[in-house]
N, C-alpha and C. Protein backbone atom coordinates (compact mmCIF):
# COMPACT_ATOMS: atom_id res chain seq x y z
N UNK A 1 120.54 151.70 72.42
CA UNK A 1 119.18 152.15 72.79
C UNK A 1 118.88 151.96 74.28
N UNK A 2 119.45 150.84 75.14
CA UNK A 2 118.90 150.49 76.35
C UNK A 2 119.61 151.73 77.01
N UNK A 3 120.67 151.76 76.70
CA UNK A 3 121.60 152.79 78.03
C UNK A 3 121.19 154.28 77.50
N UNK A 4 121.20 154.63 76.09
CA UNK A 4 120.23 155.75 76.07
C UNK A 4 118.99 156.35 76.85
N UNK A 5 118.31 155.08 76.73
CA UNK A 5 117.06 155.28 77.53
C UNK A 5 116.77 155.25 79.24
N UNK A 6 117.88 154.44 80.19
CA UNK A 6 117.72 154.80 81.41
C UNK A 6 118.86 155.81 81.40
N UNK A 7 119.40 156.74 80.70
CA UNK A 7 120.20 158.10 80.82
C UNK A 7 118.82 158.91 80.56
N UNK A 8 118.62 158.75 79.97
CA UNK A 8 117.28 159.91 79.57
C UNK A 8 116.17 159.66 81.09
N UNK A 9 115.65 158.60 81.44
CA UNK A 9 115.33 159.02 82.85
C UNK A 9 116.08 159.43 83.90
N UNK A 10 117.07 158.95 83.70
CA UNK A 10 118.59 159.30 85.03
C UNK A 10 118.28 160.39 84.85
N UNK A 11 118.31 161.11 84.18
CA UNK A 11 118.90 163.00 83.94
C UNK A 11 117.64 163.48 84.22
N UNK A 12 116.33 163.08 83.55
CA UNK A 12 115.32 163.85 83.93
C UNK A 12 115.03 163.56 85.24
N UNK A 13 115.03 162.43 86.17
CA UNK A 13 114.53 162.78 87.40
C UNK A 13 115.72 163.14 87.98
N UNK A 14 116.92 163.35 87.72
CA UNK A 14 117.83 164.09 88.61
C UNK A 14 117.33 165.27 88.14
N UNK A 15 116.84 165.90 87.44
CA UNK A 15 116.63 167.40 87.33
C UNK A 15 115.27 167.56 87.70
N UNK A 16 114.05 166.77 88.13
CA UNK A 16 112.84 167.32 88.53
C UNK A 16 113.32 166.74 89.72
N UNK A 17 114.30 166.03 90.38
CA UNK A 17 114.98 166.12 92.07
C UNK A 17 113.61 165.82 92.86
N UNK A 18 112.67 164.77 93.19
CA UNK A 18 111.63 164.72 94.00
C UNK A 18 111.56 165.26 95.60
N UNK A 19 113.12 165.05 96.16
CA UNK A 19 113.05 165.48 97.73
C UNK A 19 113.07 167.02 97.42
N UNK A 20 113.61 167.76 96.69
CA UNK A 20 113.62 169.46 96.47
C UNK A 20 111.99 169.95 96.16
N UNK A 21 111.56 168.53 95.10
CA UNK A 21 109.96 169.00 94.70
C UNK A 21 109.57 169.35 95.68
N UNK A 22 109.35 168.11 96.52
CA UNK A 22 108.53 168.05 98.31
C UNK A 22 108.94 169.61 99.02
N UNK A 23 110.09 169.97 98.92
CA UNK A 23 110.17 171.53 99.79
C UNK A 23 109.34 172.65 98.69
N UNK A 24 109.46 172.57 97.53
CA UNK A 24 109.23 173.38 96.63
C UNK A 24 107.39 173.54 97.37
N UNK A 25 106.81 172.09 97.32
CA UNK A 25 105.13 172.03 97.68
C UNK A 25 104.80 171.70 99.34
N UNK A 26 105.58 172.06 99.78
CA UNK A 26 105.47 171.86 100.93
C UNK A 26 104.39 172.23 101.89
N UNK A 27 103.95 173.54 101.52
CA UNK A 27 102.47 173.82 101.92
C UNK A 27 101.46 173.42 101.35
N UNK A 28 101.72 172.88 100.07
CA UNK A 28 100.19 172.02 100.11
C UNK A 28 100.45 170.51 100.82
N UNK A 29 101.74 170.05 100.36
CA UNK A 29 101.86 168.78 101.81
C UNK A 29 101.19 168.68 103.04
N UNK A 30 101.10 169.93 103.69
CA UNK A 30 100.74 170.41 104.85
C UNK A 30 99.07 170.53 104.88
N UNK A 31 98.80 171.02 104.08
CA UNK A 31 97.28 171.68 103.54
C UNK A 31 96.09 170.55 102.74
N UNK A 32 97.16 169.74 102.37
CA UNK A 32 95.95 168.52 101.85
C UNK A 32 96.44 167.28 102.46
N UNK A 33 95.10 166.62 102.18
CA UNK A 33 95.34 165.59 102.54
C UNK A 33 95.62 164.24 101.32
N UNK A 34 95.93 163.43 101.45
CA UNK A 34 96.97 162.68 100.43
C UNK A 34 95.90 162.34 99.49
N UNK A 35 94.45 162.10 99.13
CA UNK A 35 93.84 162.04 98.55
C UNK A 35 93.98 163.37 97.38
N UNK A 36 93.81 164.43 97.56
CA UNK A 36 93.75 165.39 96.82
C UNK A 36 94.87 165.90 96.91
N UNK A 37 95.65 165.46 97.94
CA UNK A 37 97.41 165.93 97.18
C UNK A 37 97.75 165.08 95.96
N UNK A 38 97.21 164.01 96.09
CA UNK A 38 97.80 163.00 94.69
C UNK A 38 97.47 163.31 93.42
N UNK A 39 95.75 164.26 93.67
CA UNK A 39 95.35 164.16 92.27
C UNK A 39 95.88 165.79 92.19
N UNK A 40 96.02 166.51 92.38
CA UNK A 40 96.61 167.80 92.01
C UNK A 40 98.31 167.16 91.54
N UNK A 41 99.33 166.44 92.09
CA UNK A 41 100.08 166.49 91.96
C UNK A 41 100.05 165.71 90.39
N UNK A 42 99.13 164.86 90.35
CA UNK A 42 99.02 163.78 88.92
C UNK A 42 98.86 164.73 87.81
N UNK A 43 97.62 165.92 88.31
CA UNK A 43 97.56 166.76 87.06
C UNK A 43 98.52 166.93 86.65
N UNK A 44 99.44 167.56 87.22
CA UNK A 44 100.79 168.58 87.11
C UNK A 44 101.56 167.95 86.57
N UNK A 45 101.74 166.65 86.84
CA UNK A 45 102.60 165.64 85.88
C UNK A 45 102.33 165.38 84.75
N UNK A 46 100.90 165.31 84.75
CA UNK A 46 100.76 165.20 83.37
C UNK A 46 100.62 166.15 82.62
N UNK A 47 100.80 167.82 82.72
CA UNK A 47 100.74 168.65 81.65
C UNK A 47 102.11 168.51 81.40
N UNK A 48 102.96 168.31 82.03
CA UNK A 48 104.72 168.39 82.14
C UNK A 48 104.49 167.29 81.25
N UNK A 49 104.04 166.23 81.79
CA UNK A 49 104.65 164.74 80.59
C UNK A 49 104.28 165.43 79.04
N UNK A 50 102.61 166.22 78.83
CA UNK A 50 102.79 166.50 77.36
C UNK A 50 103.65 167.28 76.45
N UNK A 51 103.85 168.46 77.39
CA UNK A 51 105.02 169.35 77.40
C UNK A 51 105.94 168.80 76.94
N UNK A 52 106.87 168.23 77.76
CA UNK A 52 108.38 167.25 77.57
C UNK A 52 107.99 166.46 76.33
N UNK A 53 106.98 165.83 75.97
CA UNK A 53 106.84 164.63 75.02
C UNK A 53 106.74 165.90 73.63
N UNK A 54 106.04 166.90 73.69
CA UNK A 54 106.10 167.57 72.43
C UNK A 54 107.48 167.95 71.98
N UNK A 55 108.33 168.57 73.30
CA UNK A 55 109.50 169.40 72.94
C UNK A 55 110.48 168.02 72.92
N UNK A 56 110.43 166.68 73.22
CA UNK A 56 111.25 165.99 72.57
C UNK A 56 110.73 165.45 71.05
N UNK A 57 109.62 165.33 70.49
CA UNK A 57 109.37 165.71 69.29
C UNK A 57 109.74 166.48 68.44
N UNK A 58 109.51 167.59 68.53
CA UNK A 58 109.95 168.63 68.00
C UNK A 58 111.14 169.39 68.52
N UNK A 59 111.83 169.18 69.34
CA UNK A 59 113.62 169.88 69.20
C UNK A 59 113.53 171.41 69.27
N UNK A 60 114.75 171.49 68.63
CA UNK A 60 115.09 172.99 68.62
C UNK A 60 114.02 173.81 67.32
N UNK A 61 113.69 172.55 66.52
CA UNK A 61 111.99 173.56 66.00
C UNK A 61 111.37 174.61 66.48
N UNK A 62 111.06 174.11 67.83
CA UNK A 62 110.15 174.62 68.78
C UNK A 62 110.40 176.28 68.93
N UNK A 63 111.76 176.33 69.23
CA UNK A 63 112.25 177.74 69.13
C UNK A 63 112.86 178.27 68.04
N UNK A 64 113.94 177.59 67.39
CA UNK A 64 113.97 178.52 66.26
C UNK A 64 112.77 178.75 65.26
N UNK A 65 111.97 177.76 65.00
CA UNK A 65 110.92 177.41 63.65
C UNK A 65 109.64 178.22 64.25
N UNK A 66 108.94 177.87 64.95
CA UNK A 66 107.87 178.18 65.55
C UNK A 66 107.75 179.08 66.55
N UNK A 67 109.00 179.37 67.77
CA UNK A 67 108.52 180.71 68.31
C UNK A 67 109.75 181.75 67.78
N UNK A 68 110.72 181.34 67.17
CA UNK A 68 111.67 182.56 66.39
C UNK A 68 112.10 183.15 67.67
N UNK A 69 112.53 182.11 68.86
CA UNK A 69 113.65 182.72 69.87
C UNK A 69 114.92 181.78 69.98
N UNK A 70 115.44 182.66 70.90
CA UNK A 70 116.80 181.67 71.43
C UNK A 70 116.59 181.12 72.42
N UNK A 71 117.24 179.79 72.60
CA UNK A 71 117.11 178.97 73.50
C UNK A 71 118.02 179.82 75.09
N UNK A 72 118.41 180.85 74.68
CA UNK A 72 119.14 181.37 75.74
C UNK A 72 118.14 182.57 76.11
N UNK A 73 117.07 182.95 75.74
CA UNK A 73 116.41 183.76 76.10
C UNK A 73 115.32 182.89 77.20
N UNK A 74 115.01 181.67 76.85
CA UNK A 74 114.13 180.66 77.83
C UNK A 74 114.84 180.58 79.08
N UNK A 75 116.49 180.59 79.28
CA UNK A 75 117.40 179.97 80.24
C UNK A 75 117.18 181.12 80.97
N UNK A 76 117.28 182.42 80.60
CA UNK A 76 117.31 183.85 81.44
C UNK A 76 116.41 183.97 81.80
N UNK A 77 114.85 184.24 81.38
CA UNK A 77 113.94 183.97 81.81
C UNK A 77 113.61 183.17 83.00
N UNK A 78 113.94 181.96 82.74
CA UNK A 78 113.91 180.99 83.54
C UNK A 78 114.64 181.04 84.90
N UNK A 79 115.45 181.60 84.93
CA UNK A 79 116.28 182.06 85.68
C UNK A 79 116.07 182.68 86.77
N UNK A 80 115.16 183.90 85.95
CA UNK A 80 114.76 184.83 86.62
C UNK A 80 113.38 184.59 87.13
N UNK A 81 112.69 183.50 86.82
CA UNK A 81 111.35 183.18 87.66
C UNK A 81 111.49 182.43 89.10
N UNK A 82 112.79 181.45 88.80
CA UNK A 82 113.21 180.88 90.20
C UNK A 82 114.16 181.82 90.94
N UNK A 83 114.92 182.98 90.83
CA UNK A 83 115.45 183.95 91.33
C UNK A 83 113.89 184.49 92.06
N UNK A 84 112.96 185.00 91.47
CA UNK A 84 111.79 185.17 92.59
C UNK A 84 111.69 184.49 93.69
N UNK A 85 111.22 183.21 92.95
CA UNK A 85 110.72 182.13 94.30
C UNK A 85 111.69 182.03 94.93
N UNK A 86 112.88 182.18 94.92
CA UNK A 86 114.46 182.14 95.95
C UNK A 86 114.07 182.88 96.94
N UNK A 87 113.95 184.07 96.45
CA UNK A 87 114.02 185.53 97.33
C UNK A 87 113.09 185.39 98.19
N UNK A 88 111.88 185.20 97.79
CA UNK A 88 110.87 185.11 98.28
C UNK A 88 110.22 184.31 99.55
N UNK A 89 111.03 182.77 99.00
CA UNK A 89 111.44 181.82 99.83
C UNK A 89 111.73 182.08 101.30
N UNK A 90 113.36 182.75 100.81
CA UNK A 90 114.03 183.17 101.86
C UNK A 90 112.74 184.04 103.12
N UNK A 91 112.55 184.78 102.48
CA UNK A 91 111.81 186.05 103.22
C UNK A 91 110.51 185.41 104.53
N UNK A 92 110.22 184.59 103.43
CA UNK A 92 108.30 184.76 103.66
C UNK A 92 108.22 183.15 103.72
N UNK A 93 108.88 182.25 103.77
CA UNK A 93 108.85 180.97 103.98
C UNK A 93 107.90 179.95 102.85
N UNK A 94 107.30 179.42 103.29
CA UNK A 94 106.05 178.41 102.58
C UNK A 94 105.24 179.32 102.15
N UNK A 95 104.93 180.37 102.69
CA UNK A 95 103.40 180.98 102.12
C UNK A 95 103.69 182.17 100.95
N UNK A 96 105.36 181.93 100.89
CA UNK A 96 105.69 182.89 99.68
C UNK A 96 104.96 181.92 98.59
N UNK A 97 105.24 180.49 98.59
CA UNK A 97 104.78 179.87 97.47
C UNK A 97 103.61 179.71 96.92
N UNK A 98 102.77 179.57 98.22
CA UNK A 98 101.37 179.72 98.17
C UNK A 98 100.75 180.62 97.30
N UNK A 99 101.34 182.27 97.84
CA UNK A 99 100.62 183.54 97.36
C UNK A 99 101.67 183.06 95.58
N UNK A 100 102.53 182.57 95.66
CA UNK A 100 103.03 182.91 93.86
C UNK A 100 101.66 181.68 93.34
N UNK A 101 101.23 180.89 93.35
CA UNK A 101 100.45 179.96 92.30
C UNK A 101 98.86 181.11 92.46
N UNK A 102 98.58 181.21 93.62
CA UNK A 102 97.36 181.92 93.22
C UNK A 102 96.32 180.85 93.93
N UNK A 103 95.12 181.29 92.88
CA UNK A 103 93.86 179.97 93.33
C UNK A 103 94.39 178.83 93.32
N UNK A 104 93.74 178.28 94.27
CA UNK A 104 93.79 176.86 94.30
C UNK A 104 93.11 175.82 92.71
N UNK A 105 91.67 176.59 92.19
CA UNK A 105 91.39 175.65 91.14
C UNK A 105 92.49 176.15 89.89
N UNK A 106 93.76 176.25 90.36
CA UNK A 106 94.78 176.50 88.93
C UNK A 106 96.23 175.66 89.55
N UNK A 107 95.91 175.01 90.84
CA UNK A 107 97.26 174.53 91.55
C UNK A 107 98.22 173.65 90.60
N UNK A 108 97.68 172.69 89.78
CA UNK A 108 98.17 171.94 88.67
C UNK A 108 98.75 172.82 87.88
N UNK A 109 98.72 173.38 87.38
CA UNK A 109 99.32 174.22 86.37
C UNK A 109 100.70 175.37 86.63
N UNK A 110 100.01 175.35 87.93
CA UNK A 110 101.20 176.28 88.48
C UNK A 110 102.29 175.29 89.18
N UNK A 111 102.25 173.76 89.27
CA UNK A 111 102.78 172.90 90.27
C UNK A 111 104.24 172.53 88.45
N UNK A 112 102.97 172.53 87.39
CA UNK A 112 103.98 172.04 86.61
C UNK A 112 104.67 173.22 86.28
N UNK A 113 104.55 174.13 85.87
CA UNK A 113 105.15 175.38 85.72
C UNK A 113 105.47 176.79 86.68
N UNK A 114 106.54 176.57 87.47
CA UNK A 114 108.19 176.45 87.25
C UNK A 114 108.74 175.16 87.83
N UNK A 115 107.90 174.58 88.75
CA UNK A 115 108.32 173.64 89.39
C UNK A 115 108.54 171.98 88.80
N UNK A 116 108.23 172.24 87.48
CA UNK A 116 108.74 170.25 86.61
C UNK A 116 109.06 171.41 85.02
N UNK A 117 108.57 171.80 85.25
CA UNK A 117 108.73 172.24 83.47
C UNK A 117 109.51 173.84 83.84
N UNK A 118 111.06 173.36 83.51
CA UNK A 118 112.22 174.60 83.31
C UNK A 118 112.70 174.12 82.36
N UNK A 119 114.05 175.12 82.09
CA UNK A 119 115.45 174.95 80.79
C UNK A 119 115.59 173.87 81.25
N UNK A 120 115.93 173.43 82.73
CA UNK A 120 116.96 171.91 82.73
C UNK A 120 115.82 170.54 81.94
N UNK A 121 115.08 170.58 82.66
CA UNK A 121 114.07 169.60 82.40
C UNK A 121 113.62 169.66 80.74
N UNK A 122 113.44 170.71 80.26
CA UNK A 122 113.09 170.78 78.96
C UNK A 122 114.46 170.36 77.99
N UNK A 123 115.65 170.72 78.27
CA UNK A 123 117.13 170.72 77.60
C UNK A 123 116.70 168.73 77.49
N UNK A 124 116.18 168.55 78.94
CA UNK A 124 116.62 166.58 79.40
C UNK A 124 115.57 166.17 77.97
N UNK A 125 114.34 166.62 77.74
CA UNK A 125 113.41 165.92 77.10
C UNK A 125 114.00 166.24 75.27
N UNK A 126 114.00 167.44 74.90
CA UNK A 126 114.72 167.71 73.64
C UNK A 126 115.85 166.55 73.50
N UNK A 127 116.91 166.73 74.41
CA UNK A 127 118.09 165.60 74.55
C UNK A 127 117.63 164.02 74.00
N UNK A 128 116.41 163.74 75.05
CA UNK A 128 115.65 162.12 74.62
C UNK A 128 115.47 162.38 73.61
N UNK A 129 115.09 163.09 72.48
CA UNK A 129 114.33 163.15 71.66
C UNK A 129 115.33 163.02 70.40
N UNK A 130 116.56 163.45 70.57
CA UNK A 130 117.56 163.34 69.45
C UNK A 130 118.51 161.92 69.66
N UNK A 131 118.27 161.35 71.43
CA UNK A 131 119.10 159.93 70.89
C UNK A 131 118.31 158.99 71.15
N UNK A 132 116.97 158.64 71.00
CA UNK A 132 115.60 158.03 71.14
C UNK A 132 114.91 158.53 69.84
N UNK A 133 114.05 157.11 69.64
CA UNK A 133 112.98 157.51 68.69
C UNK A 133 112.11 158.21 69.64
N UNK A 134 110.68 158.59 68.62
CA UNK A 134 109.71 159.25 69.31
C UNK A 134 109.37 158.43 70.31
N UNK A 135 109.05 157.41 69.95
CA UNK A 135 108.05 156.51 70.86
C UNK A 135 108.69 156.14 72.39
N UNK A 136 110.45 155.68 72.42
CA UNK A 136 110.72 155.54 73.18
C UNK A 136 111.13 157.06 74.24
N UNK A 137 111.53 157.97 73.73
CA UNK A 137 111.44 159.05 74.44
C UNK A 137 110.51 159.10 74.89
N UNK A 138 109.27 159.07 74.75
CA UNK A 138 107.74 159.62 75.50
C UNK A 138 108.06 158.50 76.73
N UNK A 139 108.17 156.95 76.38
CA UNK A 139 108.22 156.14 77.23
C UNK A 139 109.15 156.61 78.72
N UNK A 140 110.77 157.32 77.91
CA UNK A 140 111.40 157.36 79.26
C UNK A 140 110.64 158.63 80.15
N UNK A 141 110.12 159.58 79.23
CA UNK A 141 109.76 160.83 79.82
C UNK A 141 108.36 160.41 80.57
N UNK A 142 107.44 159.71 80.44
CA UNK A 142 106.79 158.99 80.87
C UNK A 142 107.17 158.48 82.25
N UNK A 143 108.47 157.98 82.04
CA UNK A 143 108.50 156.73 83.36
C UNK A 143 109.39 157.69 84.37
N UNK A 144 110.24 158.81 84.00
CA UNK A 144 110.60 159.62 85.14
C UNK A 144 109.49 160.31 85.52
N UNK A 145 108.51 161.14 85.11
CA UNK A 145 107.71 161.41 85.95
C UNK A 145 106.96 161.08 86.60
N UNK A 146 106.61 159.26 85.97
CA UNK A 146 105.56 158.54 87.20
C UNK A 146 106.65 158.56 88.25
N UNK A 147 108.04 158.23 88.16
CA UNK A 147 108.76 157.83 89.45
C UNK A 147 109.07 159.16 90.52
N UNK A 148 108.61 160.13 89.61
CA UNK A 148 108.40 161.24 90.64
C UNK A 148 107.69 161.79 91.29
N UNK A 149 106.24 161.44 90.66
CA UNK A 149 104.88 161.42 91.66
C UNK A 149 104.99 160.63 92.81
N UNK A 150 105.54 159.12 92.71
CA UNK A 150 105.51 158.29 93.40
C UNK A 150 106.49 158.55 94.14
N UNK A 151 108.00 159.16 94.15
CA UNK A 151 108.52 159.78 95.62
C UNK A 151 107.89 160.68 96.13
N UNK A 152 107.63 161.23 95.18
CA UNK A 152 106.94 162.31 96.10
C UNK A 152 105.48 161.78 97.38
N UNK A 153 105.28 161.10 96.56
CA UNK A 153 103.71 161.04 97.30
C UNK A 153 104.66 160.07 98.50
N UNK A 154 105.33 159.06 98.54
CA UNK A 154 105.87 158.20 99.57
C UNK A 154 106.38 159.73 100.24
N UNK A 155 106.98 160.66 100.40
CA UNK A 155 107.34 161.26 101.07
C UNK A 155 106.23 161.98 101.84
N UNK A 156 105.02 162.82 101.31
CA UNK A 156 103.66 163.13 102.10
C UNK A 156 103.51 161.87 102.56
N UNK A 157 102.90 160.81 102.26
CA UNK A 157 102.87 159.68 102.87
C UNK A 157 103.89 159.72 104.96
N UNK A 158 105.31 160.17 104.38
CA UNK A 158 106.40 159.98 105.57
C UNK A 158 105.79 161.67 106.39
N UNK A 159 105.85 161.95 105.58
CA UNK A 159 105.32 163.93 106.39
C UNK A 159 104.67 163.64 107.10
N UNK A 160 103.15 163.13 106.78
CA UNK A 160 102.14 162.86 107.58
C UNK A 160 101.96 161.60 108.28
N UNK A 161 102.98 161.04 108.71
CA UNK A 161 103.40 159.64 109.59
C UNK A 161 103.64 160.52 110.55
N UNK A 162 105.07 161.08 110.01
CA UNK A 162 105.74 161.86 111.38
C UNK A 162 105.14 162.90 112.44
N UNK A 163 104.09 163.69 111.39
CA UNK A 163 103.58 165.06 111.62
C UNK A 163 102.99 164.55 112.90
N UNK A 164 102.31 163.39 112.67
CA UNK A 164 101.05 163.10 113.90
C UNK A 164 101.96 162.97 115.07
N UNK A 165 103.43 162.69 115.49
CA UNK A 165 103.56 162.27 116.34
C UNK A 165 104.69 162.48 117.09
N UNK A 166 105.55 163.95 115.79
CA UNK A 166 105.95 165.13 116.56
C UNK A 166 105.87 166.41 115.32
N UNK A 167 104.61 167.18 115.50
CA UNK A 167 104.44 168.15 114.97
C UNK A 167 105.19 169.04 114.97
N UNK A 168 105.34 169.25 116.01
CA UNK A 168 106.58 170.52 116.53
C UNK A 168 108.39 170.44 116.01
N UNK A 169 108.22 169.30 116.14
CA UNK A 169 109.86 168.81 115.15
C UNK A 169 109.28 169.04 114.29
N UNK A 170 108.58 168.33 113.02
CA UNK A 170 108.60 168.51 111.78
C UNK A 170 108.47 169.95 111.28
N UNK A 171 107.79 170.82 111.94
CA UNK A 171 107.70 172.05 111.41
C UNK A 171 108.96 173.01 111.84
N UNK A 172 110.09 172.74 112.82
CA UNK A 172 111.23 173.33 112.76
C UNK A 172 111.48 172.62 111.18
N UNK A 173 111.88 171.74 111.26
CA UNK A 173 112.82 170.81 110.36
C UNK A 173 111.85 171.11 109.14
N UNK A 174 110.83 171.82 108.55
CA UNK A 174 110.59 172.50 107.69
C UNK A 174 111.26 173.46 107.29
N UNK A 175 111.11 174.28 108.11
CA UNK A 175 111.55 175.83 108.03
C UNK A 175 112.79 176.21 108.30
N UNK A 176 113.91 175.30 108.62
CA UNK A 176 115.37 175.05 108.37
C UNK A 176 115.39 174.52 106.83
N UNK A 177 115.05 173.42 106.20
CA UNK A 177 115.58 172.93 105.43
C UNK A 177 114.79 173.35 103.95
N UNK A 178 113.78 174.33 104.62
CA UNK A 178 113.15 175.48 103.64
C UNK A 178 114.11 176.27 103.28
N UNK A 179 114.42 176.97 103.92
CA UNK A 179 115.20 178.31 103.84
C UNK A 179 116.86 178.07 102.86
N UNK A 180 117.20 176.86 103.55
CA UNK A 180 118.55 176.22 102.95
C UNK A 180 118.40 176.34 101.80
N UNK A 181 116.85 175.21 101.16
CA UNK A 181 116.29 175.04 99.85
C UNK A 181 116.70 176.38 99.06
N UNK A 182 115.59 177.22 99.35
CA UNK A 182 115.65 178.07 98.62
C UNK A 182 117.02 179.06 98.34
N UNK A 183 117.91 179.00 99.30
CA UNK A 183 119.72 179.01 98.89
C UNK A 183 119.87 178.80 97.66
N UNK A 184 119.57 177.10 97.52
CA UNK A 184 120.02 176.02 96.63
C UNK A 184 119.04 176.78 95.22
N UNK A 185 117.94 177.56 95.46
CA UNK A 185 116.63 177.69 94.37
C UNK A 185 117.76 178.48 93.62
N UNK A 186 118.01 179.59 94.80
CA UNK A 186 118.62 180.94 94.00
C UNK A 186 120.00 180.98 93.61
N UNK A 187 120.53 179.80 93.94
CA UNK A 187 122.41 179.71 93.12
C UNK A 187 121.94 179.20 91.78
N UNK A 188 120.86 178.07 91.55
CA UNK A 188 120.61 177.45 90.43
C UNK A 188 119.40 178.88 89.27
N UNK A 189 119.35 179.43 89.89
CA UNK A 189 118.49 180.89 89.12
C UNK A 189 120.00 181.33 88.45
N UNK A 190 120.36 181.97 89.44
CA UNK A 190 121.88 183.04 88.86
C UNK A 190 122.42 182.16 87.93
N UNK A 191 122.46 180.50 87.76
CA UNK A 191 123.30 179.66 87.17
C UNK A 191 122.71 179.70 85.97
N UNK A 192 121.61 179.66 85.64
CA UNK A 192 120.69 179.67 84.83
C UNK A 192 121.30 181.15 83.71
N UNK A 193 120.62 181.95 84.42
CA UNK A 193 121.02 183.10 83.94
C UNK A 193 122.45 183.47 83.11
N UNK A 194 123.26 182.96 84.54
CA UNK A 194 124.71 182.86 83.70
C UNK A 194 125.21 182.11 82.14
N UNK A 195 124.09 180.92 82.37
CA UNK A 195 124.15 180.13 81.19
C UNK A 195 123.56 180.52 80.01
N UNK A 196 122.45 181.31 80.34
CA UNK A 196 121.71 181.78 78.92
C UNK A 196 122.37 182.98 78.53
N UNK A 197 123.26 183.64 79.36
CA UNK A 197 124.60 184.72 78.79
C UNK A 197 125.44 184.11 78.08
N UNK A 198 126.01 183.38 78.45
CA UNK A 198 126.89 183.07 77.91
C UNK A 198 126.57 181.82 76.45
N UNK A 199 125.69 181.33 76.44
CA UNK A 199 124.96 180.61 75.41
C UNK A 199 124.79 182.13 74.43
N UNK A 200 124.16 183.00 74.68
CA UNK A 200 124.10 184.73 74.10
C UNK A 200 124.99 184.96 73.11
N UNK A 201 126.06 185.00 74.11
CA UNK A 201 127.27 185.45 74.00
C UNK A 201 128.35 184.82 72.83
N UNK A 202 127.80 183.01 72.81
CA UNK A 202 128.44 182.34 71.86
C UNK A 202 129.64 181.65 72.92
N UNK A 203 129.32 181.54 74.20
CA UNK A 203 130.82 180.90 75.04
C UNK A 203 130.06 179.31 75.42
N UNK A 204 129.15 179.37 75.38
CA UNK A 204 128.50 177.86 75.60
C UNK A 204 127.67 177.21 74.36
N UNK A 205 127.78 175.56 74.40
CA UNK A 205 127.40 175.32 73.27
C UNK A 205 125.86 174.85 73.59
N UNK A 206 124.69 175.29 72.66
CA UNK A 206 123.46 174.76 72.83
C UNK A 206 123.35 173.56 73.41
N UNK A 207 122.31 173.52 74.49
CA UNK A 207 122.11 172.14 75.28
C UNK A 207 121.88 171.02 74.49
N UNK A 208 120.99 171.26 73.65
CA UNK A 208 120.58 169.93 72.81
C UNK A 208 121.30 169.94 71.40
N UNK A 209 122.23 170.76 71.07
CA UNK A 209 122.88 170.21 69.63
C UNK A 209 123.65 168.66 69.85
């Protein structure tokens, strides 16, 4: 049970990756200030924590029982929503991201969805959920996402140390390690994709069996 349970956070915060989050939100980094960056970012965690805590409850239910799809139709999909933000990325920098969430009174919702709640992250919580009881799954899924608010926010925290006192660096060293990012967005889209083919196809075996 013990090594179950820090694998089940290992994997989920290696897959919600907090330094990638920070590029992913990078214009609201920029745009708020750490007071109301924290509580937008808390929302967002917490629709993801209920999310993850249901679908490690309920398993592969979720899709075969209740929505009557394949788990390889979520991966393509999925795929293909961060294949946007890649492209987009590339193109149009930070304010591609901006214009994809929309209003600001919906930023939470759009912070957890694509950006904490995908196939990988959802595969990690289903996973807790079959070698964890209920209770302790919620716990680990629980404790990776507080530990990911909390890099994250130490990192706005470091943004806005630095920002004051060379603006002009930090915003190259944005928009370099933006652009890279979103490289990294759009190999893990195509990967995605590739995987829910071949999951299709019958060449890969379901994430959570």
């Amino acid at each position: 049970m013990p090594e179950n349970f820090v694998n089940s956070i290992e994997l989920l915060l290696l897959l919600l990756n907090p330094f990638l989050m920070s590029i992913y939100l990078i214009d609201l980094i920029e745009q708020f200030n750490f007071q109301k960056f924290i509580r937008v970012l808390v929302r967002g965690a917490s629709i993801s924590t209920f999310v993850f805590i249901v679908f490690a409850w309920l398993g592969d239910a979720i899709f075969s029982d209740l929505l009557h799809v394949r788990f390889a139709s979520f991966l393509i999909f999925g795929g293909v929503i961060f294949g946007i933000v890649g492209i987009r990325f590339v193109f149009s920098g930070t304010e591609a991201l901006q214009s994809l969430r929309g209003n600001p009174e919906h930023i939470a919702g759009s912070i957890a969805m694509p950006f904490m709640i995908g196939p990988g992250t959802v595969s990690a919580s289903v996973l807790a959920g079959t070698k964890l009881t209920p209770i302790w799954a919620s716990i680990a899924i629980a404790t990776a996402l507080s530990l990911t608010v909390i890099s994250v926010a130490l990192l706005k925290s470091l943004h806005d140390f630095v920002k004051e006192r060379n603006q002009a660096l930090v915003e190259r060293y944005i928009e370099v390690v933006g652009r890279v990012t979103a490289l990294i967005i759009g190999t893990f889209a195509v990967e995605m994709i590739l995987q829910g083919i071949d999951l299709w196809l019958g060449k890969a075996p379901v994430p959570f069996s």
